[in-house]
Protein backbone atom coordinates (compact mmCIF):
# COMPACT_ATOMS: atom_id res chain seq x y z
CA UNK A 1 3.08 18.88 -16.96
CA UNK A 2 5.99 16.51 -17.38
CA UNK A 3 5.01 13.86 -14.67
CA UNK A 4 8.61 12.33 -14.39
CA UNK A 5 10.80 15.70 -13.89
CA UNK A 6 12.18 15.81 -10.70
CA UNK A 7 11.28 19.60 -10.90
CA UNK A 8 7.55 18.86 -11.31
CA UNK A 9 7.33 16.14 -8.44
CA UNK A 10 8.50 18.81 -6.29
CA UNK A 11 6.67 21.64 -7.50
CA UNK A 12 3.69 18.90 -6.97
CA UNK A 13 4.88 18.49 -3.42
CA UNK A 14 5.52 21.85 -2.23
CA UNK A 15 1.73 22.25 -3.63
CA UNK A 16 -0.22 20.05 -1.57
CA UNK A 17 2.09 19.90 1.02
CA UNK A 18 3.01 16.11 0.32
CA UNK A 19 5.50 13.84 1.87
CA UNK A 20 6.40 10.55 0.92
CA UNK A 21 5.09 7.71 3.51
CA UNK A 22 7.67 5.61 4.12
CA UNK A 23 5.24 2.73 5.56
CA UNK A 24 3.53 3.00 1.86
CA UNK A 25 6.30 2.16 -0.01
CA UNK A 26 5.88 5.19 -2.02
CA UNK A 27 8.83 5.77 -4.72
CA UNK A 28 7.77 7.75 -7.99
CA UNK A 29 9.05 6.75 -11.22
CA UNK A 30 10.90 9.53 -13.34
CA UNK A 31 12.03 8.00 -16.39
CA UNK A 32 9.42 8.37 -19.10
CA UNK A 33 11.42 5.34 -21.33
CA UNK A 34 9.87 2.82 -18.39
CA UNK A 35 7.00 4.57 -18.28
CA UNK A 36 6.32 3.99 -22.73
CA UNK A 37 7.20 0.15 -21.91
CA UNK A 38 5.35 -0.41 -18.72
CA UNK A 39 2.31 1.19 -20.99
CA UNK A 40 3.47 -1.32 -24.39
CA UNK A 41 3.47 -4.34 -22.84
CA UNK A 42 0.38 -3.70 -20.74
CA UNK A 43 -1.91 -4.63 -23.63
CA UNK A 44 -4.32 -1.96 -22.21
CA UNK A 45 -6.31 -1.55 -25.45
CA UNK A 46 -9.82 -2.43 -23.61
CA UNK A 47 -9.24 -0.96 -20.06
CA UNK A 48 -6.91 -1.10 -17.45
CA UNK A 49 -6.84 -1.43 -13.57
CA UNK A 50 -3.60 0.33 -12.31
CA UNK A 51 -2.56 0.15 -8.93
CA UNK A 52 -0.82 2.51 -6.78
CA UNK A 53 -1.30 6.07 -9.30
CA UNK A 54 1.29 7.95 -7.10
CA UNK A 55 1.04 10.93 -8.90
CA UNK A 56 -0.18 10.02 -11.53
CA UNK A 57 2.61 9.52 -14.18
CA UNK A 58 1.85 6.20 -15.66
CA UNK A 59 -2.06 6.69 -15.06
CA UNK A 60 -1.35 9.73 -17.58
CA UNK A 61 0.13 7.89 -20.43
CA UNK A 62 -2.08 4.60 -19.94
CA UNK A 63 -4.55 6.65 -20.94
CA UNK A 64 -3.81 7.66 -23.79
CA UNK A 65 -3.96 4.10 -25.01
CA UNK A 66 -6.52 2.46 -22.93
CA UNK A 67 -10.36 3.10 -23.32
CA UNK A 68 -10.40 3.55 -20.06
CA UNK A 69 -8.02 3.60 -16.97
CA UNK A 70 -9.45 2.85 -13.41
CA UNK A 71 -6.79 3.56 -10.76
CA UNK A 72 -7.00 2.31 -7.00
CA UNK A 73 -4.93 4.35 -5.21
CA UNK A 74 -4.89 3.71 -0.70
CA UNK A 75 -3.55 7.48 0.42
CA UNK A 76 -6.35 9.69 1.00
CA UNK A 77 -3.60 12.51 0.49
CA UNK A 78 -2.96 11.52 -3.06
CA UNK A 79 -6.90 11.80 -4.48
CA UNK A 80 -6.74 15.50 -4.92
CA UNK A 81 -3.11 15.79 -6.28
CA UNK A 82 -4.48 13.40 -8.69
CA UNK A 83 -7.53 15.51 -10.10
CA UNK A 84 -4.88 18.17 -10.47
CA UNK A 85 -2.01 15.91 -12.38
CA UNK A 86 -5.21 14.02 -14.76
CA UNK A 87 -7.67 17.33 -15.11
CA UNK A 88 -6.94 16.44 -18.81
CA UNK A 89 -8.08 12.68 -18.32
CA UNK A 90 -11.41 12.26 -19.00
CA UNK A 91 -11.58 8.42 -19.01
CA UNK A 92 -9.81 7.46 -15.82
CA UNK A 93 -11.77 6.99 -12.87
CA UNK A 94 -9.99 7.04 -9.20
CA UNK A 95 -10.71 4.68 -6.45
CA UNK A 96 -9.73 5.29 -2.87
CA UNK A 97 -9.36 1.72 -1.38
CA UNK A 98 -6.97 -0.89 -0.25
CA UNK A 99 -6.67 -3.28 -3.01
CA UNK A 100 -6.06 -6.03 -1.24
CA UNK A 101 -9.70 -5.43 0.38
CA UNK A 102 -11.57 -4.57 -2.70
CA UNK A 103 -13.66 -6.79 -4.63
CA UNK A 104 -11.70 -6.75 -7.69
CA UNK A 105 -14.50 -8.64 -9.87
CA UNK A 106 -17.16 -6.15 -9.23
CA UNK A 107 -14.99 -3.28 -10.37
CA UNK A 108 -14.04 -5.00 -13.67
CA UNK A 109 -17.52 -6.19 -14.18
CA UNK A 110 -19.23 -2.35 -13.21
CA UNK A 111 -16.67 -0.21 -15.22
CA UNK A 112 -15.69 -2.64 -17.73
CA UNK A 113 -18.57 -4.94 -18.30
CA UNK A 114 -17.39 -8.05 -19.98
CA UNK A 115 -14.19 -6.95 -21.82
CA UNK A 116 -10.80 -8.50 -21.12
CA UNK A 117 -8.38 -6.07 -19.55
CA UNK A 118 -5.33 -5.30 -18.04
CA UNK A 119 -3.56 -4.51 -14.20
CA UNK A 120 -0.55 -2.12 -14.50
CA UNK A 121 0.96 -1.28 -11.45
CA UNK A 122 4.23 0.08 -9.48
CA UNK A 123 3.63 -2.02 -6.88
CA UNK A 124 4.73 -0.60 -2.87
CA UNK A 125 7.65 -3.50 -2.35
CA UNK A 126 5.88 -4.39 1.18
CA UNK A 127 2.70 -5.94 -0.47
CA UNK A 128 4.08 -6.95 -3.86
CA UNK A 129 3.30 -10.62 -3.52
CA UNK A 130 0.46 -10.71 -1.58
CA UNK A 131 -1.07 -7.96 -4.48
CA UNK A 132 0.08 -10.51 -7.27
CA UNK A 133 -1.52 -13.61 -5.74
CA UNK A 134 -4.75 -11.99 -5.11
CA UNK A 135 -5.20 -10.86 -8.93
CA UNK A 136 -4.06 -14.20 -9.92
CA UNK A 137 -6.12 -16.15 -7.03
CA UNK A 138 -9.09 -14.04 -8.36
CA UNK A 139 -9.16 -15.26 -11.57
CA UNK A 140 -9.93 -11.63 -13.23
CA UNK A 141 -10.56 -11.80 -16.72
CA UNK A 142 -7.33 -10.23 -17.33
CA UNK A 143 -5.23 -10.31 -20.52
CA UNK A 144 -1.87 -9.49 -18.17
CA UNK A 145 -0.16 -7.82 -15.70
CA UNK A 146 2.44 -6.12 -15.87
CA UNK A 147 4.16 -4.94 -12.51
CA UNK A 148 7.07 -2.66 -11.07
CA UNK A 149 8.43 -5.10 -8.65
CA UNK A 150 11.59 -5.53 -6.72
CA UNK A 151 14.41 -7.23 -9.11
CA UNK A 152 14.73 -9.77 -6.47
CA UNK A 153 10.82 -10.43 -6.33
CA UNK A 154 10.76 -10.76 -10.46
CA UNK A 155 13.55 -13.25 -10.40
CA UNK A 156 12.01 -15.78 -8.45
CA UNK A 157 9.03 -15.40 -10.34
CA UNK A 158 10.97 -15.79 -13.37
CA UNK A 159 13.28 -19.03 -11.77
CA UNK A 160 13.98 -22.48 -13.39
CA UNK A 161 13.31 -25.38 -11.44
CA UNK A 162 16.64 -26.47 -9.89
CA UNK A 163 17.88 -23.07 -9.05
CA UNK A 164 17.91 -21.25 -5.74
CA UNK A 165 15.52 -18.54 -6.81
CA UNK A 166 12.93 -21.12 -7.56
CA UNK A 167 10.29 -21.39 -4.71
CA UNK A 168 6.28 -21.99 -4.43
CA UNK A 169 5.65 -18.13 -5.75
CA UNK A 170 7.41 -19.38 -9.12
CA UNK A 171 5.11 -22.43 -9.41
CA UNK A 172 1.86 -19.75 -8.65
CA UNK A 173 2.73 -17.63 -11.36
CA UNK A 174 3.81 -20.13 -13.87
CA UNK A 175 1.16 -22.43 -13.56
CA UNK A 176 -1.17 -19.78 -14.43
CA UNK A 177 0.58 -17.12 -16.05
CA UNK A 178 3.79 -16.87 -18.70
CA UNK A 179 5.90 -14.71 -16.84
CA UNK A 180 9.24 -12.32 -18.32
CA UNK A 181 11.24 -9.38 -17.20
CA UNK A 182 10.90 -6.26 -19.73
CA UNK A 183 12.96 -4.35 -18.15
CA UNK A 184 15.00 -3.53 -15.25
CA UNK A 185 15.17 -0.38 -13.13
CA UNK A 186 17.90 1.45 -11.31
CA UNK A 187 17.18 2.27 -8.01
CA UNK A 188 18.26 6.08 -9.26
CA UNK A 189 14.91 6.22 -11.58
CA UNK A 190 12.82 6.78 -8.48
CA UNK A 191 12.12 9.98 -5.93
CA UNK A 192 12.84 8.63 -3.22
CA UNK A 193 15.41 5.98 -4.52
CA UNK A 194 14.25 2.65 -3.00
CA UNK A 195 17.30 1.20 -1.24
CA UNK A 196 16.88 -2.14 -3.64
CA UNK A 197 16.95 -1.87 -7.98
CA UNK A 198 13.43 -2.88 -9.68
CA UNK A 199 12.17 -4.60 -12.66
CA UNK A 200 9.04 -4.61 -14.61
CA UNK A 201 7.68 -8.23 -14.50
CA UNK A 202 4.90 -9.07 -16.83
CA UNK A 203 2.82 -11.69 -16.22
CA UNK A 204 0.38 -12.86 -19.41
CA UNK A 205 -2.35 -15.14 -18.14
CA UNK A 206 -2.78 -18.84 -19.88
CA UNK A 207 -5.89 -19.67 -21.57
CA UNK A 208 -5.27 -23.01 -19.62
CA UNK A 209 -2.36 -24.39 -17.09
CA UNK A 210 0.06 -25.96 -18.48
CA UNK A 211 -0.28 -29.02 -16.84
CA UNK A 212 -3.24 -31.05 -16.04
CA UNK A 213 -3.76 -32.20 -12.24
CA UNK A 214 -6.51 -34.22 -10.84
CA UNK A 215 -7.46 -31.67 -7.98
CA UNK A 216 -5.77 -28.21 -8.65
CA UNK A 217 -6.23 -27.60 -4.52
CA UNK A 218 -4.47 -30.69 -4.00
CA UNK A 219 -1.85 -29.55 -6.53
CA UNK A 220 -0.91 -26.26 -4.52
CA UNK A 221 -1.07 -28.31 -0.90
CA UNK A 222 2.20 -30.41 -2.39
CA UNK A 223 3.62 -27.12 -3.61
CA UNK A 224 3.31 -25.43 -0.33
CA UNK A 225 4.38 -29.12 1.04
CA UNK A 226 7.24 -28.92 -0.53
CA UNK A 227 8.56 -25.53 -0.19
CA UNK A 228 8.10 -25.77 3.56
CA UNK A 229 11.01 -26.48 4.86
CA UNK A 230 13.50 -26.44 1.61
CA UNK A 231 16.31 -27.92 3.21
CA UNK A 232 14.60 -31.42 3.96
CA UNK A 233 13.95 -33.85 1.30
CA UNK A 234 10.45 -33.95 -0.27
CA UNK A 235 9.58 -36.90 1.42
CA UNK A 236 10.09 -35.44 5.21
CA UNK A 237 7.56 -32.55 3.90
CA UNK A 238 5.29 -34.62 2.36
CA UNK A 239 5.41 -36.60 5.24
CA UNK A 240 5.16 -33.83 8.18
CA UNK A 241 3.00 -31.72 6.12
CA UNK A 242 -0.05 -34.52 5.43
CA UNK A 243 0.60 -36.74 8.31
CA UNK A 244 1.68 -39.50 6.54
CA UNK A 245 3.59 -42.69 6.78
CA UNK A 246 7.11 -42.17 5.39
CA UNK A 247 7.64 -46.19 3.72
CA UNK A 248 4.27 -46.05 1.94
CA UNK A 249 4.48 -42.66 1.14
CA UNK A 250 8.33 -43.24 -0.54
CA UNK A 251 7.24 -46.55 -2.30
CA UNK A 252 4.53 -43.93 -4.09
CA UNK A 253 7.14 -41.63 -5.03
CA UNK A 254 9.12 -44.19 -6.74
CA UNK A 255 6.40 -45.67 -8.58
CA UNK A 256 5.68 -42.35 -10.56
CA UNK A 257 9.63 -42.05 -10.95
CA UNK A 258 10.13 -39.30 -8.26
CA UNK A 259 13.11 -39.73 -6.27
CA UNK A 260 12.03 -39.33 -2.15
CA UNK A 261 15.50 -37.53 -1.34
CA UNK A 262 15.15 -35.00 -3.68
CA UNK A 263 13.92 -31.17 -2.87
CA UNK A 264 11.01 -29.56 -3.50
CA UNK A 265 12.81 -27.13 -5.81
CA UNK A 266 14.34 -29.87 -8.32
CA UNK A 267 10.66 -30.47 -9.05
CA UNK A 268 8.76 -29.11 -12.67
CA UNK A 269 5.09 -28.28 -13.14
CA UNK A 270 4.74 -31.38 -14.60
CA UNK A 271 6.22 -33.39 -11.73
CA UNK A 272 4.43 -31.58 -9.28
CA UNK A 273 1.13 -32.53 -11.10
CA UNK A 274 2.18 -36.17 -10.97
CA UNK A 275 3.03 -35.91 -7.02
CA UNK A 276 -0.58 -34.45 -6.52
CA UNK A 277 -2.22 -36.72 -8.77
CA UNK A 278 -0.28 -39.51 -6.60
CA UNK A 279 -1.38 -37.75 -2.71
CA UNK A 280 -5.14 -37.58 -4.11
CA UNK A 281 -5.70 -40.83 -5.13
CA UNK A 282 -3.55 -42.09 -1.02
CA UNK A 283 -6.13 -39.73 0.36
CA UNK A 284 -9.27 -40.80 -1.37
């Protein structure tokens, strides 16, 4: 079967009797280009979680270059479509879960023991970030991920300090992971067409941050300090956020060279290690 003709998804539907769930964000990918370099820059060698199989498409062709392919898939509907589509797959294993409630580790350690793998994933639009920062919160022994995301969502991943598409979700991913676009996606690829174009973010996790902070906790509490309320200076949400007293806290900023009128959004990595350096030593 050719998993991304328009002819088969139907034929596939008309099958089983499946409809598309809106409220699961559930848009199937028919171009087999994305597909080949979803699957090339997924560094899948070892294994490979995927998220969200649909019906299967880019389960199919992970695994024919993974050692093995373990797909976590929500819709109860979709299990048996999915023996049919990967009868021909004997080293992918299906799991019918939420994600987002699964105990990620323990899959990775039962069906993968202690090799490093890889998450590929079209991810439902409606749960794309909250999906990424659990596999990065988790701290999976994961070579990358490598996601179909909204364009708008891989942008601000992807954004420069000092621009408007640079928030606390672009600090996240950076401080953790190298992040690039491999390709973007026409809204026309996809049955049903999402109302919004996509992109394929991937996301290769550091051996080590890029910066070096004190008290990583205390590093992410200024982020999420300072991304707040964006149009206040960093001060007033440093301020509100830990309770603190505005002169002492501004005569701090200055002495580590960070100007108390600027935005949360002007700031690097590296300044935003030196601002939680700073709060953790005032709140020792």
């Amino acid at each position: 079967m050719e998993l991304t003709s328009i002819k088969t998804i139907k034929d596939i539907q008309q099958k089983f009797g499946f409809t598309f769930k809106k409220g699961l964000g559930q848009n199937f990918l028919t171009s087999s280009g994305v597909i080949d370099k979803i699957v090339e820059a997924s560094e899948c060698e070892n294994g490979v979680i995927e998220i969200g199989p649909g019906f299967g498409v880019l389960t199919h062709a992970l695994s024919k270059s993974s050692k093995k392919v373990v797909s976590i898939e929500i819709d109860q509907r979709l299990i048996e479509v999915l023996d049919y589509t990967l009868s021909d797959c004997d080293n992918v294993k299906i799991i019918n879960t939420d994600v987002l409630k699964t105990d990620l580790s323990k899959i990775i350690s039962d069906e993968f023991g202690n090799a490093k793998i890889s998450v590929a994933a079209n991810l439902p639009y409606y749960i794309t970030t909250p999906i990424i920062v659990k596999l990065i919160e988790d701290k999976l022994p994961l070579n990358s991920i490598v996601v179909m995301v909204q364009k708008e969502v891989a942008q601000r991943i992807c954004a420069k300090p000092d621009t408007k598409d640079y928030g606390a979700i672009s600090v996240l991913c950076q401080y953790y992971c190298t992040p690039c676009i491999v390709t973007n996606v026409p809204a026309s690829l996809f049955v049903p067409p999402p109302k919004v174009d996509s992109a394929v973010l991937k996301l290769k996790l550091r051996d080590k941050p890029p910066v070096s902070a004190i008290d990583e906790a205390m590093f992410f509490k200024c982020v999420k300090a300072a991304f707040s309320q964006r149009r206040k200076t960093l001060l007033n949400c440093l301020s509100s956020f830990f309770g603190m007293d505005k002169s002492e806290l501004s005569a701090k900023m200055e002495s580590i060279g960070i100007t108390p009128s600027r935005r949360g959004e002007t700031l690097t990595l590296q300044e935003f290690a030196a601002l939680a350096d700073m709060m953790y030593g005032m709140q020792k």
